[in-house]
Protein backbone atom coordinates (compact mmCIF):
# COMPACT_ATOMS: atom_id res chain seq x y z
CA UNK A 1 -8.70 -26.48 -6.18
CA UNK A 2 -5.39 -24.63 -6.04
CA UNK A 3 -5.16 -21.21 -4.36
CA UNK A 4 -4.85 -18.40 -6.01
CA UNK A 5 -2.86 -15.16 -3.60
CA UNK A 6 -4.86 -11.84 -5.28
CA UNK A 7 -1.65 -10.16 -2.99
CA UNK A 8 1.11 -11.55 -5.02
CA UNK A 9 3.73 -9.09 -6.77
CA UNK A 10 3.94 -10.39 -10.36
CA UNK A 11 7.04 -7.95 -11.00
CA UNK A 12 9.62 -9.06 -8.39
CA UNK A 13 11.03 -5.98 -8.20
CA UNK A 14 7.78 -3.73 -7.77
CA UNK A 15 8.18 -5.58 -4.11
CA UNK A 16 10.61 -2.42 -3.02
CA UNK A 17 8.66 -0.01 -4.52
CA UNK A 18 5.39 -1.09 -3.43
CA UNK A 19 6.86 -1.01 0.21
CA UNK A 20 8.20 1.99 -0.19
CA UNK A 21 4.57 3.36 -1.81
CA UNK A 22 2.66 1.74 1.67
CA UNK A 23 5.68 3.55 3.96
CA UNK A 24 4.85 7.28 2.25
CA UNK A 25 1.29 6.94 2.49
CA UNK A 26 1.10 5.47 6.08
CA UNK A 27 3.25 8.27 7.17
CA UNK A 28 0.99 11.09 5.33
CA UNK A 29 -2.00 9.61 7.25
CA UNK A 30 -0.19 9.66 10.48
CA UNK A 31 0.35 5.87 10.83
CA UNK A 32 3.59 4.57 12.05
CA UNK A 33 4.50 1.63 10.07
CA UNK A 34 8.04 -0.72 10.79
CA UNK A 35 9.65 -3.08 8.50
CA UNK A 36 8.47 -6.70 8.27
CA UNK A 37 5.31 -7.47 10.43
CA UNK A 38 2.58 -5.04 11.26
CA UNK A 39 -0.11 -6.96 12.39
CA UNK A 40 -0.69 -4.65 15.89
CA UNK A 41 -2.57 -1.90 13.70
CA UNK A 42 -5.96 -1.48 14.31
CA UNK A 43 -7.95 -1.95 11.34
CA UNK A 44 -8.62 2.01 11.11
CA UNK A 45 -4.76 2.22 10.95
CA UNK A 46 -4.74 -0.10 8.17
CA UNK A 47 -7.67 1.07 6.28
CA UNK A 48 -6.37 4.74 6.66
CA UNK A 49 -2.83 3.47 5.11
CA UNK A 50 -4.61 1.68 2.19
CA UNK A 51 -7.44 3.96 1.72
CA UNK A 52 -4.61 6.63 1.09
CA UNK A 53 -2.64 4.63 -1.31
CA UNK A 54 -5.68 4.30 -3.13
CA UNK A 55 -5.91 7.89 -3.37
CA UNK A 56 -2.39 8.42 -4.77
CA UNK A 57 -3.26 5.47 -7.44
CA UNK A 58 -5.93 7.04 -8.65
CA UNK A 59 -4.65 11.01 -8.47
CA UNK A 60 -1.51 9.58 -10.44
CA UNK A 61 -3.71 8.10 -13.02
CA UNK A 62 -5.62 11.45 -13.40
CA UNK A 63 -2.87 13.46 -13.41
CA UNK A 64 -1.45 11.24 -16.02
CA UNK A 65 -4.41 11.17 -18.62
CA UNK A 66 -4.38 15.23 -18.88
């Protein structure tokens, strides 16, 4: 059974912006993220951080079908 990463960036250069995306919605929610590793967030911190990048995705995509 091979594995199968769901996190994988299919357009190599998304990578930057995705980063970039995670940065500006960490620091809107008051989470201070660093380059590279991260793991000494609580999981609030990282739920906050993704939780709000959610929001953007899916503001952008209403914003976008008006």
């Amino acid at each position: 059974m091979s594995s199968n990463n769901s996190n994988k960036i299919m357009v190599p250069n998304a990578r930057e912006a995705m980063n970039k995306f995670k940065m500006e919605a960490a620091n809107e929610v008051g989470v201070n993220l660093k380059q590279g590793y991260n793991g000494d967030l609580t999981s609030k911190q990282a739920g906050s951080v993704g939780g709000q990048m959610v929001k953007k995705m899916i503001e952008s995509y209403e914003n976008g079908m008006k």
